[in-house]
Protein backbone atom coordinates (compact mmCIF):
# COMPACT_ATOMS: atom_id res chain seq x y z
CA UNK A 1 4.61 -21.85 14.45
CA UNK A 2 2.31 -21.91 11.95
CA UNK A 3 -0.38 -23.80 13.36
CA UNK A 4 -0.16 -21.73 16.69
CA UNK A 5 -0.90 -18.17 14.80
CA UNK A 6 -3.57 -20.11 13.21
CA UNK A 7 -5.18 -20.88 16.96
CA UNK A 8 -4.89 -17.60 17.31
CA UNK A 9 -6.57 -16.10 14.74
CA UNK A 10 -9.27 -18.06 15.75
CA UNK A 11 -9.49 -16.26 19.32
CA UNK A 12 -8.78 -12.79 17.89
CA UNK A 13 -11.93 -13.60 14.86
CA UNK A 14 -14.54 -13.76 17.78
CA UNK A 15 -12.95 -11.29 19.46
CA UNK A 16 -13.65 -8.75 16.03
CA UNK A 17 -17.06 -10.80 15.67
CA UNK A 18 -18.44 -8.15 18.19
CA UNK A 19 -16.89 -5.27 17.30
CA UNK A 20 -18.72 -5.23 13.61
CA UNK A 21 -19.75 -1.42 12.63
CA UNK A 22 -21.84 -1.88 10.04
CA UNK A 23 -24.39 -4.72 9.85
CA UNK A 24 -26.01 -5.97 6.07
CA UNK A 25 -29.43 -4.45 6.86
CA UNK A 26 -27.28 -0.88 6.57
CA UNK A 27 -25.12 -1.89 3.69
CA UNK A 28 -27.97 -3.35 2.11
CA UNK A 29 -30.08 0.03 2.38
CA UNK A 30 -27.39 1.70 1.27
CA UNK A 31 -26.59 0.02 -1.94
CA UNK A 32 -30.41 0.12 -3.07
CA UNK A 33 -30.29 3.63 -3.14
CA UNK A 34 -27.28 4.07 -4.83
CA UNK A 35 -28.31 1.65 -7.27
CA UNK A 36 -32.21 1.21 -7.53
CA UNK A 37 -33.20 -2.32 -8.55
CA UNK A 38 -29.74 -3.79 -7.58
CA UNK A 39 -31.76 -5.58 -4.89
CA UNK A 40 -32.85 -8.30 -8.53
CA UNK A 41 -29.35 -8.94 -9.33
CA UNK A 42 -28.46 -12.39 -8.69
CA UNK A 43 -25.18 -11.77 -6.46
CA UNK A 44 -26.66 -9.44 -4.45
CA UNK A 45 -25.89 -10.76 -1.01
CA UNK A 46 -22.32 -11.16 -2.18
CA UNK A 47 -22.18 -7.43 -2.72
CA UNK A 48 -23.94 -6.96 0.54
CA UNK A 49 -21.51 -9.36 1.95
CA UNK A 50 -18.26 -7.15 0.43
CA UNK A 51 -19.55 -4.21 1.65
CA UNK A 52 -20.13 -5.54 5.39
CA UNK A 53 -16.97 -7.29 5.24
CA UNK A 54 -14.41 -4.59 3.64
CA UNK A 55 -16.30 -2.08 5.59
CA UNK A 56 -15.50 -3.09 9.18
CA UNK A 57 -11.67 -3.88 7.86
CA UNK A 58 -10.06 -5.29 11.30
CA UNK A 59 -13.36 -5.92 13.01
CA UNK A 60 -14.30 -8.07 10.67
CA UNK A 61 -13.67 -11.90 11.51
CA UNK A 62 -13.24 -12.72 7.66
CA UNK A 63 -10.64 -10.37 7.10
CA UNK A 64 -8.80 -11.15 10.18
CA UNK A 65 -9.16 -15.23 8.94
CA UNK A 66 -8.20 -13.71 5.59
CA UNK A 67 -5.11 -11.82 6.87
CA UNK A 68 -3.94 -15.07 8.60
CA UNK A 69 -4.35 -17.30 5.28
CA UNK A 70 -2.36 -15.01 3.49
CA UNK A 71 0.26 -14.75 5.95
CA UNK A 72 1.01 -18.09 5.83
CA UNK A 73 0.68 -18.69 2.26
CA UNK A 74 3.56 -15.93 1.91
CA UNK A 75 5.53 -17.91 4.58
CA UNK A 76 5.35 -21.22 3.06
CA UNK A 77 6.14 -19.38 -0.14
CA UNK A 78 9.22 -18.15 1.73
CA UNK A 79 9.91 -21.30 3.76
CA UNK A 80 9.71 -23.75 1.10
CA UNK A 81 12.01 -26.66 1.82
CA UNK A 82 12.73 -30.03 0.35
CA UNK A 83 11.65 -32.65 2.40
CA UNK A 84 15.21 -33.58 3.79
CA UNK A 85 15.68 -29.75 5.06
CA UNK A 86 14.86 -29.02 8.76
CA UNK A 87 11.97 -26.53 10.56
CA UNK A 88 15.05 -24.61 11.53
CA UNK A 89 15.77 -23.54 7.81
CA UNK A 90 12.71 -22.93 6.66
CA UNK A 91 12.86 -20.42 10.07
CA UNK A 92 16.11 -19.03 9.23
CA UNK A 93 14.72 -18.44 5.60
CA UNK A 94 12.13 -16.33 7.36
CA UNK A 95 14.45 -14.52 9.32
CA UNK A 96 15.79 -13.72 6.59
CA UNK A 97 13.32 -12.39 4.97
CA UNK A 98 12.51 -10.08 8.02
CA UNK A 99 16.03 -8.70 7.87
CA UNK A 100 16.58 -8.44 4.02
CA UNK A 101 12.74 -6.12 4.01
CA UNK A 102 14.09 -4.29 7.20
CA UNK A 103 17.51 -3.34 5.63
CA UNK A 104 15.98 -2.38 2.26
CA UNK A 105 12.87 -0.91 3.49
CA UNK A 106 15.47 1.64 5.32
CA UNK A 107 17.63 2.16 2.39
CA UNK A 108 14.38 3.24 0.61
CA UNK A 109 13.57 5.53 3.36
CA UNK A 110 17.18 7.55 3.60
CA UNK A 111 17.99 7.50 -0.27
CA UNK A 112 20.69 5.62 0.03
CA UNK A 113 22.56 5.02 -3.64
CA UNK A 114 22.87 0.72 -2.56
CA UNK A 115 20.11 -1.55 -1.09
CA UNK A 116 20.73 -4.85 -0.22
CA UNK A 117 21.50 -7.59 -2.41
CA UNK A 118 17.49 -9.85 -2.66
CA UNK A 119 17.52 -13.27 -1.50
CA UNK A 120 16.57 -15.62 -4.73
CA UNK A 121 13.56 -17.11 -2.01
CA UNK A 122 12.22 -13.64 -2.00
CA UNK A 123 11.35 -12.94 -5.70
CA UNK A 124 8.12 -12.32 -6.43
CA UNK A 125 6.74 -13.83 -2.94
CA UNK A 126 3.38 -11.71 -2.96
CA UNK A 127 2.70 -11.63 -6.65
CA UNK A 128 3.22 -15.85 -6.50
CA UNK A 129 0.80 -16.26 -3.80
CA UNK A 130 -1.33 -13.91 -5.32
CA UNK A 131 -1.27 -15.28 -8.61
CA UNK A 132 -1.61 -19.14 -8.07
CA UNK A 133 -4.25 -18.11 -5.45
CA UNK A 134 -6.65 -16.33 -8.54
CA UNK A 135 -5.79 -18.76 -11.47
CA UNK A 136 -7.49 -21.59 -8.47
CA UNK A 137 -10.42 -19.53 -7.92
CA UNK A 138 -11.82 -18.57 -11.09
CA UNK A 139 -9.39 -15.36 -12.51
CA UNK A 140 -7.73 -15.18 -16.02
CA UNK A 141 -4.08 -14.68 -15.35
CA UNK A 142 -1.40 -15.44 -17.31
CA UNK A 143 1.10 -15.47 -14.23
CA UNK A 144 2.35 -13.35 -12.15
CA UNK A 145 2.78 -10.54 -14.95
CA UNK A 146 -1.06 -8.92 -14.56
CA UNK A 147 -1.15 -5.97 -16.81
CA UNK A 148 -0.04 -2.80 -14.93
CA UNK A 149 -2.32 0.31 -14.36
CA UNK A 150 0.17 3.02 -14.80
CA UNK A 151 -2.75 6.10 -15.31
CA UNK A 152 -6.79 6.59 -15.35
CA UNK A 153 -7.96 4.00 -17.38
CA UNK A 154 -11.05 4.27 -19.21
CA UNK A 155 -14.32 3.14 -17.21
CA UNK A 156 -15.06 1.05 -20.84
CA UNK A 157 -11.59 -0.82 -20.17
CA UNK A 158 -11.71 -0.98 -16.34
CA UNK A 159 -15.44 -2.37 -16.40
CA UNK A 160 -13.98 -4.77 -19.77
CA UNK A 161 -11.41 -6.09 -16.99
CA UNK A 162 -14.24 -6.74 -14.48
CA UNK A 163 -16.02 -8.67 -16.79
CA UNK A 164 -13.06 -10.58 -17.84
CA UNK A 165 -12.08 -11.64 -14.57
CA UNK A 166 -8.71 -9.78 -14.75
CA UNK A 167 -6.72 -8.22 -11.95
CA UNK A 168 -4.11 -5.32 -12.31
CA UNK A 169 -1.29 -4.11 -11.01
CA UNK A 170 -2.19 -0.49 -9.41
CA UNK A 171 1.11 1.64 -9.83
CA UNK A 172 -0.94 4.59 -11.23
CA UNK A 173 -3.25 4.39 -8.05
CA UNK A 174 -0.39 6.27 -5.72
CA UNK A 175 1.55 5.00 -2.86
CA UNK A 176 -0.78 5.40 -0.21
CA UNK A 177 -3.36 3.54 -2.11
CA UNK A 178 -0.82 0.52 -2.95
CA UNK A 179 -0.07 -1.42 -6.31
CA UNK A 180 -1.43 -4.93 -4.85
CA UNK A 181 -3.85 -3.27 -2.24
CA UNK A 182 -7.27 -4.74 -4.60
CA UNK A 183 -6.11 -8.24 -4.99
CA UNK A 184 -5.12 -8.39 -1.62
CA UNK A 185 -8.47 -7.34 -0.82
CA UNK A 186 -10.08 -10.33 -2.82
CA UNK A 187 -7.94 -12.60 -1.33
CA UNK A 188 -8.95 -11.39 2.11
CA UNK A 189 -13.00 -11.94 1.03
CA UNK A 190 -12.24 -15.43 -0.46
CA UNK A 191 -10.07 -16.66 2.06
CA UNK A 192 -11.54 -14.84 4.98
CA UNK A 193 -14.62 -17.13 4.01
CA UNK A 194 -17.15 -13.79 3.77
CA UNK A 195 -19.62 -16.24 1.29
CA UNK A 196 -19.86 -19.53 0.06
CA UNK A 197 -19.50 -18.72 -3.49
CA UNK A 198 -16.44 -15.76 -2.72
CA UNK A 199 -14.86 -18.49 -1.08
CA UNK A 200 -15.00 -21.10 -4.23
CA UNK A 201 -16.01 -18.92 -7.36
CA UNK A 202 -15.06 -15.54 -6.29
CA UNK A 203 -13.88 -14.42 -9.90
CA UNK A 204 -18.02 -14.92 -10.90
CA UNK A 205 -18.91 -11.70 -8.68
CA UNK A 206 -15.71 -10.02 -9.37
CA UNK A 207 -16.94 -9.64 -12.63
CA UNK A 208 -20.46 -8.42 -11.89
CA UNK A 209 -18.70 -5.17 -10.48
CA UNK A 210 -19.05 -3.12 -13.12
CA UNK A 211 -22.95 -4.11 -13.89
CA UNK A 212 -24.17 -1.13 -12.49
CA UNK A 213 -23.04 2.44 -12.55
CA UNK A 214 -23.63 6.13 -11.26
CA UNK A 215 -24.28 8.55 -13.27
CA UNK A 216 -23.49 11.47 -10.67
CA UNK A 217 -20.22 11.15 -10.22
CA UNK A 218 -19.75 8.65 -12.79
CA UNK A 219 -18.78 5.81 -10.10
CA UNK A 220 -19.52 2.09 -10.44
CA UNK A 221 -20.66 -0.48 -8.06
CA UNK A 222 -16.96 -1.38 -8.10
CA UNK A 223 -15.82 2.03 -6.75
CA UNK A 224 -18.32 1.49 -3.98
CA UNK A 225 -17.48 -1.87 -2.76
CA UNK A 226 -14.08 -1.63 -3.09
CA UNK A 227 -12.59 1.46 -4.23
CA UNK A 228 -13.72 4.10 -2.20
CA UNK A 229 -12.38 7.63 -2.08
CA UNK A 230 -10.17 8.66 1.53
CA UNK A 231 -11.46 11.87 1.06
CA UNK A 232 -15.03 10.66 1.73
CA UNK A 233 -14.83 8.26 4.19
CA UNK A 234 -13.41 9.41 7.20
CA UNK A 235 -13.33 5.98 9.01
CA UNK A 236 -10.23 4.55 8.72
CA UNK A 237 -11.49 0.79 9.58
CA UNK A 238 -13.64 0.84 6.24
CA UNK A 239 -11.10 -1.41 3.91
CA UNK A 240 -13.83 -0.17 1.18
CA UNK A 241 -11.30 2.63 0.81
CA UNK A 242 -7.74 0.84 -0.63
CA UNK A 243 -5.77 3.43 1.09
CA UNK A 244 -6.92 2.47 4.85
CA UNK A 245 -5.99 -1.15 4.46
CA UNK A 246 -2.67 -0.53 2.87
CA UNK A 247 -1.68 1.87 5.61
CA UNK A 248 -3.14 -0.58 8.35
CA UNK A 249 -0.69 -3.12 7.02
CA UNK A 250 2.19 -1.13 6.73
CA UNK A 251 1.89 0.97 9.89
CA UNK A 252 4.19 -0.38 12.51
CA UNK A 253 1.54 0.38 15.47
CA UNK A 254 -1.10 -1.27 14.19
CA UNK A 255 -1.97 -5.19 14.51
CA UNK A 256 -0.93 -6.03 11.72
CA UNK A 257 2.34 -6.45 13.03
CA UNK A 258 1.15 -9.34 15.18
CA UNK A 259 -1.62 -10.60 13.05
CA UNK A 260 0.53 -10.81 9.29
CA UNK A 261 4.59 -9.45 10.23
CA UNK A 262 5.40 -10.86 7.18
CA UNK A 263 2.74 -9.25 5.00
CA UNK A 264 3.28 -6.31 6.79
CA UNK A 265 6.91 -6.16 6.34
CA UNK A 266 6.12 -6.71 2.35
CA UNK A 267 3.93 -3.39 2.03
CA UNK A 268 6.17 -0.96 3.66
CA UNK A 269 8.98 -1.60 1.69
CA UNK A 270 6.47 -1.58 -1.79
CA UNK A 271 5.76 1.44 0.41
CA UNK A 272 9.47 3.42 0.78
CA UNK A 273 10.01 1.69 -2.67
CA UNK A 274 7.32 3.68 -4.63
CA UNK A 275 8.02 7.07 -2.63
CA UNK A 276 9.93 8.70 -5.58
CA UNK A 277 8.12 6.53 -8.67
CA UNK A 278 5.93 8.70 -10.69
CA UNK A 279 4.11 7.27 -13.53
CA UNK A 280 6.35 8.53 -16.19
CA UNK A 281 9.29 6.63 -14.26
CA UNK A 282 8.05 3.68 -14.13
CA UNK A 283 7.18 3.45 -17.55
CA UNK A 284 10.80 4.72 -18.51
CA UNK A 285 12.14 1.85 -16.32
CA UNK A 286 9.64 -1.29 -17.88
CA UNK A 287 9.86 0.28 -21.20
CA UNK A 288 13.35 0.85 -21.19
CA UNK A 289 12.86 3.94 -23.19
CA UNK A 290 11.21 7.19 -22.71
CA UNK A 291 7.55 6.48 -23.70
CA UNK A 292 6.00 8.40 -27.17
CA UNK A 293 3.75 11.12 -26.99
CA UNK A 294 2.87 10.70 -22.79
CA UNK A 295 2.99 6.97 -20.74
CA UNK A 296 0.21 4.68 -21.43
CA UNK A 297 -2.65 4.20 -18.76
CA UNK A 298 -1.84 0.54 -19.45
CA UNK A 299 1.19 -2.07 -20.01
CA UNK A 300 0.81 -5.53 -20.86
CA UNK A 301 3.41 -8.33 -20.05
CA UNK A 302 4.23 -10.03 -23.53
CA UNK A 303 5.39 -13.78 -22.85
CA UNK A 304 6.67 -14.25 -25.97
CA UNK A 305 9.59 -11.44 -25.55
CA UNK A 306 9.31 -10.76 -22.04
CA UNK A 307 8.79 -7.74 -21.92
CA UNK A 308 6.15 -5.24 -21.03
CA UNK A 309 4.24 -3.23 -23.80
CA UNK A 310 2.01 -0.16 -23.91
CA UNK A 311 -1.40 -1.83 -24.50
CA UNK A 312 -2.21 -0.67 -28.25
């Protein structure tokens, strides 16, 4: 099954290939006067590359390649067997899966008091891949637990994060925008292939994000690249803007449902699940008590006791 999708991901990549809506000469324009001199930074074509590559979301071939990578990481994730189980359970695992997002995905979405009890095979699918995926390719994680972005955070400590090679968890960010949305996004421009050097070291230009900022409105070469505003971009195929690609993976009408079902399946029910979370919640719920004088903008996972903590 797997190696079938794969075929076809080839076929549908060319098929994007021709579709592309903005080319590098535009995005490379474009960044230089933004952010004059940028052209003399050694990564350049790699932010060039980003742009080009987040910006024409599903017409780009990387991020379709991307998609497909990460679809079947999360289904061997799901489908792992031992060697004397058949293909036929590692399908009905998936099935499974389907069914078990389905049901709670609609639980979510009528309020109902009971969801479904989760399959042991389906903790922590996304954050797994995720996380083995960046601690292989150059990102300091220490697991699955990234620290969790529950309000603004500072530009000091978001560009300290940058340069330290550290993802986040994006609860803060909204629903629409999606808690996983940005490391789903680097996955996509590693995987997807979109440079030599995203594809091996793509933590090295992850970090150079935050080199160069805006003074009017106080944005960063980050926020351009990856972290663009809705409200500013009307084109919904620009993955620059978080919010387009998480609704373009949840949205049942779009092709995400043949290209990644299983990925897609995953973000609406993070979807329904965060519809009634609001920052002060979810720190209530991690913190297990009500959190002194206003939530933190950040929580840190502490190993040692195993729980999160508001970042001092």
């Amino acid at each position: 099954m797997l190696a079938r999708r794969t075929s076809q991901a080839d076929t549908e990549a060319g098929q994007c290939y021709n579709a592309l809506m903005l080319d590098e000469g535009t995005a490379e324009k474009e960044l230089k006067t933004l952010y004059p001199g940028i052209e003399k930074h050694k990564y350049f074509k790699e932010h060039v590359r980003i742009s080009v590559a987040l910006g024409n979301g599903p017409h780009s071939k990387e991020m379709i390649k991307g998609l497909y990578a990460l679809e079947k990481a999360m289904c061997e994730r799901i489908a792992r067997s031992r060697f004397w189980e058949s293909e036929s359970t590692r399908v009905r695992r998936l099935k499974t899966a389907f069914q078990y997002w389905k049901e709670r995905r609609a639980s979510y979405a009528t309020s109902q008091e009971e969801s479904p009890e989760k399959p042991s095979d389906l903790r922590h699918v996304l954050t797994d891949v995720l996380g083995k995926y960046e601690l292989h390719h150059g990102f300091q994680q220490s697991g699955v637990k990234v620290p969790v972005y529950v309000d603004n955070v500072k530009t000091s400590l978001f560009v300290q994060a940058l340069k330290e090679r550290r993802h986040w968890k994006d609860v803060g960010a909204g629903r629409y925008h999606g808690e996983f949305t940005h490391r789903i996004q680097w996955y996509l421009l590693s995987a997807g292939g979109v440079s030599a050097l995203l594809i091996k070291e793509p933590a090295l230009v992850f970090a150079t994000l935050g080199d160069y900022q805006r003074e009017n409105p106080g944005r960063t070469l980050w926020d351009d690249l990856c972290d663009r505003r809705a409200l500013e971009t009307p084109n919904k195929d620009d993955w620059r803007v978080p919010d387009y690609l998480n609704e373009w993976l949840f949205t049942e009408t779009s092709a995400a449902r043949n290209i990644c079902p299983v990925l897609s399946a995953f973000v609406g029910l993070r979807f329904e699940k965060r519809a009634p979370t609001t920052a002060t919640s979810y720190v209530l719920k991690k913190l297990r008590a009500s959190p002194e004088n206003g939530h933190p903008p950040i929580l840190d996972f502490d190993k040692k006791d195993k729980v999160y903590k508001p970042r001092a």
